[in-house]
Protein backbone atom coordinates (compact mmCIF):
# COMPACT_ATOMS: atom_id res chain seq x y z
CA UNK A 1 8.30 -11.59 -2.51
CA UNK A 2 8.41 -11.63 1.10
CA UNK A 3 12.35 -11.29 2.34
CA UNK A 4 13.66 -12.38 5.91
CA UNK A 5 17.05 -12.31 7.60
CA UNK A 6 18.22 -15.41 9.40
CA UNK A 7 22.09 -14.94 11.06
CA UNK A 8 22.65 -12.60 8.34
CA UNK A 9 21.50 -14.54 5.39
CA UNK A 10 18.20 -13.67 3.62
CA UNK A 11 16.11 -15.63 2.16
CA UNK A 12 12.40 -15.49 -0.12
CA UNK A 13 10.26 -16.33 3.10
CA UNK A 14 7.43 -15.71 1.16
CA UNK A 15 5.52 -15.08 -2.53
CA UNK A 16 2.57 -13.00 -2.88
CA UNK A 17 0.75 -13.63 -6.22
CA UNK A 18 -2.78 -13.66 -7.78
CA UNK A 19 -4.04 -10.50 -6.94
CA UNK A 20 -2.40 -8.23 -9.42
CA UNK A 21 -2.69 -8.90 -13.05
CA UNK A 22 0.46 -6.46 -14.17
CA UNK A 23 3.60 -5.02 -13.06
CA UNK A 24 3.25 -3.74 -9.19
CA UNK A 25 5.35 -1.00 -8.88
CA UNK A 26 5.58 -0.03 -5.35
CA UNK A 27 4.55 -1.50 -1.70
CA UNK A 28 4.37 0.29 1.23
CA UNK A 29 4.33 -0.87 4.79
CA UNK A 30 1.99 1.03 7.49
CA UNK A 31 3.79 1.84 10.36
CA UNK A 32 2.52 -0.51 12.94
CA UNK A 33 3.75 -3.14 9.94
CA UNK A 34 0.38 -4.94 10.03
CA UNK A 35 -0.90 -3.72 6.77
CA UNK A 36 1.18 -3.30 3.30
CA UNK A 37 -0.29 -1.42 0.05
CA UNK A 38 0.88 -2.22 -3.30
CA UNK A 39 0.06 -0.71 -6.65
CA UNK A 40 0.33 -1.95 -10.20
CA UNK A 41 0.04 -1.24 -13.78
CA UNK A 42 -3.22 -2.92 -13.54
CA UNK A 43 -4.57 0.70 -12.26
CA UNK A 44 -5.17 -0.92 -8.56
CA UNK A 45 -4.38 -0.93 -4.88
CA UNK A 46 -4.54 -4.10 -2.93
CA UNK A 47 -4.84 -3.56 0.77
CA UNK A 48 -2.44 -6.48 2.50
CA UNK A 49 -2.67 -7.44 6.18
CA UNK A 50 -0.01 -9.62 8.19
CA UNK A 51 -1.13 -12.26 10.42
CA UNK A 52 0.34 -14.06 13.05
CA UNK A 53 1.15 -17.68 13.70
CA UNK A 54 -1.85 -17.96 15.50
CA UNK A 55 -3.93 -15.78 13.15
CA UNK A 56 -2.61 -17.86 10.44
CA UNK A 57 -3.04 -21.39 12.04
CA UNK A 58 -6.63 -20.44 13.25
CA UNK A 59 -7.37 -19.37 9.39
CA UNK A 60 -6.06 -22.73 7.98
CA UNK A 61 -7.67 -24.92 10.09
CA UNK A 62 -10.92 -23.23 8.98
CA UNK A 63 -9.83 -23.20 5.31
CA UNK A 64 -8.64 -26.63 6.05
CA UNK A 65 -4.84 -25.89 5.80
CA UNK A 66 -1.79 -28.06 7.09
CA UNK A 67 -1.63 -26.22 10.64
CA UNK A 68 1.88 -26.01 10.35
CA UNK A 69 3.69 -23.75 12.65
CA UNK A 70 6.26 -21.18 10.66
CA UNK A 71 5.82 -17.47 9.97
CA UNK A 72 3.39 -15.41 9.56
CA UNK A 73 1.83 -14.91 6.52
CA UNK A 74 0.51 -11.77 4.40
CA UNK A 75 -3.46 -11.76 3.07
CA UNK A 76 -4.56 -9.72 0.72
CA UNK A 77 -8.15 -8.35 2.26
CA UNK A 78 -9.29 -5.45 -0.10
CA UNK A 79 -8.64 -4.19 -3.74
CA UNK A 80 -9.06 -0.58 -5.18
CA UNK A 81 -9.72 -1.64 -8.51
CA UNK A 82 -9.66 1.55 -10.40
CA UNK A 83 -7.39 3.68 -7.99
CA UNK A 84 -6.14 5.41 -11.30
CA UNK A 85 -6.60 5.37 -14.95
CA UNK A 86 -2.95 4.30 -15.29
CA UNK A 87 -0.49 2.58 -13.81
CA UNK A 88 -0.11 3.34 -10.14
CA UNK A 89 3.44 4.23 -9.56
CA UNK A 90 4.07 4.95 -5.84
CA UNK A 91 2.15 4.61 -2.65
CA UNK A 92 2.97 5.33 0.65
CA UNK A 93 1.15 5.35 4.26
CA UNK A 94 0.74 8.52 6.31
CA UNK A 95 3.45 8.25 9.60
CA UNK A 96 2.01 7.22 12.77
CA UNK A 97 2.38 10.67 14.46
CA UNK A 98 0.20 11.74 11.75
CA UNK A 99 -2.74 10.34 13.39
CA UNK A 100 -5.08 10.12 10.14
CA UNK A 101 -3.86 6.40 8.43
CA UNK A 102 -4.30 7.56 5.31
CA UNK A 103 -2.46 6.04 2.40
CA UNK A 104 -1.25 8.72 -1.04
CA UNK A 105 -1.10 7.34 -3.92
CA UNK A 106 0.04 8.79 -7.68
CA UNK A 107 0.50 7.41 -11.15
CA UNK A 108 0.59 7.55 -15.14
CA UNK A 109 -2.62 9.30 -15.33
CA UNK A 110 -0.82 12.41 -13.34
CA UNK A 111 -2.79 12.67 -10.61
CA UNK A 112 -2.40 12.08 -6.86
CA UNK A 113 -4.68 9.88 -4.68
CA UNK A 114 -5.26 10.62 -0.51
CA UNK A 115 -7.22 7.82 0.71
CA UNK A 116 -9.00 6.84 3.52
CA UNK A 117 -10.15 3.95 5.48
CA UNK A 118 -13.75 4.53 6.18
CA UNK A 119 -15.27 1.13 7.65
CA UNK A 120 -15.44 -2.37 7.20
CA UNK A 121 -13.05 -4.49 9.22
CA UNK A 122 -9.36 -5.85 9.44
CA UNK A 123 -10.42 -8.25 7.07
CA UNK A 124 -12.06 -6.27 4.60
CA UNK A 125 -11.62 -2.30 5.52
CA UNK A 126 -13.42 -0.64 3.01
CA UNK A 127 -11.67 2.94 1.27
CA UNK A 128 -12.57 6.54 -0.46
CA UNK A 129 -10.36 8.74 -1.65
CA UNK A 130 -10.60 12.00 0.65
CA UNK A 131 -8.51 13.78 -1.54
CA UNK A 132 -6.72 14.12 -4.99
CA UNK A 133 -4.61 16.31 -7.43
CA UNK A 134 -5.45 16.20 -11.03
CA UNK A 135 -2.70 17.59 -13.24
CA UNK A 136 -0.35 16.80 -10.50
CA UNK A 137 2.65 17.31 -12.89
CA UNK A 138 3.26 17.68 -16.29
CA UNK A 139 3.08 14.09 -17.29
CA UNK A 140 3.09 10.72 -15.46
CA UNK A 141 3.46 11.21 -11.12
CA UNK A 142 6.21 8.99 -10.51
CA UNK A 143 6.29 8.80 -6.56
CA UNK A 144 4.45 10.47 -3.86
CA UNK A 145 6.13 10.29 -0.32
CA UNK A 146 4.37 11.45 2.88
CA UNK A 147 6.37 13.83 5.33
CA UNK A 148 8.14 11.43 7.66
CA UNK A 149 6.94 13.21 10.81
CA UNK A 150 3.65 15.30 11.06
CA UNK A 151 1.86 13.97 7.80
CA UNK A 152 0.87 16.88 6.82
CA UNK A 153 3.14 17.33 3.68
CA UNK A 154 3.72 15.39 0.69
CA UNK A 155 6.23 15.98 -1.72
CA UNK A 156 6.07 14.26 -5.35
CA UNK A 157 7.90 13.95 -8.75
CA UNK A 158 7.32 13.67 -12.10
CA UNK A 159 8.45 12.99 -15.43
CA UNK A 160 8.59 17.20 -15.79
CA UNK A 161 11.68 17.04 -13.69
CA UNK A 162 9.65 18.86 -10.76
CA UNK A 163 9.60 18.25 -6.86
CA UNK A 164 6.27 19.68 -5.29
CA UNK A 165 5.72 19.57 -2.04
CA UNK A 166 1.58 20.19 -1.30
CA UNK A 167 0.22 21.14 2.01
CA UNK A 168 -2.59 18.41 3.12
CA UNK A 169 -5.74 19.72 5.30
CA UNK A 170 -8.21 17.58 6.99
């Protein structure tokens, strides 16, 4: 679900459905706010992208939509299908000082996912994974965060009770 804030109230502006077949368990925003990850139980990442009103109105009169004017809306325009062989717990995408976009990911099948956006377009960027961590922690990753300012850090946590912080090189 989609929240908004109108004069201090908020209110469901939005549903998101249909792409996941499980439990997502974490969404992350990229910085710029025009793209949104989430992961699932269903082992996947679906790659999210906000459009405008106009975006929006100039997709639905294509698809043959009511043209209404009201908010944007989210689309999902690529799936990692097998990001992990568990449930993907966290993601999270790189800061914008960081420079690289890349999104981290980590789940049950403790290990620890860098990916990044190698081609396509903005409506159907295409992924690899550029890096990983096998036997991340002892037992399931629970949530992988970038470093808020340079990107070059992440720090995760696990069902071990542990906080590692690993260096990341391009």
């Amino acid at each position: 679900k989609v929240w908004a804030e109108d004069a201090g109230d908020w209110y469901c502006a939005l549903t998101l459905s249909n792409v996941h077949t499980s439990t997502i368990w974490s969404i992350a925003l990229s910085p710029g706010g025009v793209r949104m990850i989430s992961g699932s139980a269903d082992e996947s990442l679906a790659i999210w992208r906000c459009y405008t009103v106009a975006e929006k109105n100039e997709f639905e009169d294509k698809d043959g939509g009511d043209g209404m004017e009201s908010d944007g809306t989210w689309r999902c325009v690529g799936k990692l299908p097998s990001a992990h062989s568990g449930p993907v717990y966290s993601v999270d995408c790189a800061p914008s000082r960081a420079g690289h976009g890349r999104i981290v990911s980590c789940g049950g099948d403790d290990r620890i996912n860098i990916y990044r956006e190698v081609g396509g377009s903005p409506e159907a960027p295409l992924f690899t994974v550029d890096a990983y961590a096998m036997k991340a922690h002892d037992g399931d990753v629970n949530c992988v965060k970038w470093h808020p300012v340079d990107g070059k850090m992440i720090a995760s946590v696990g069902d071990d009770g542990r906080v590692n912080i690993w260096k990341f090189t391009m």
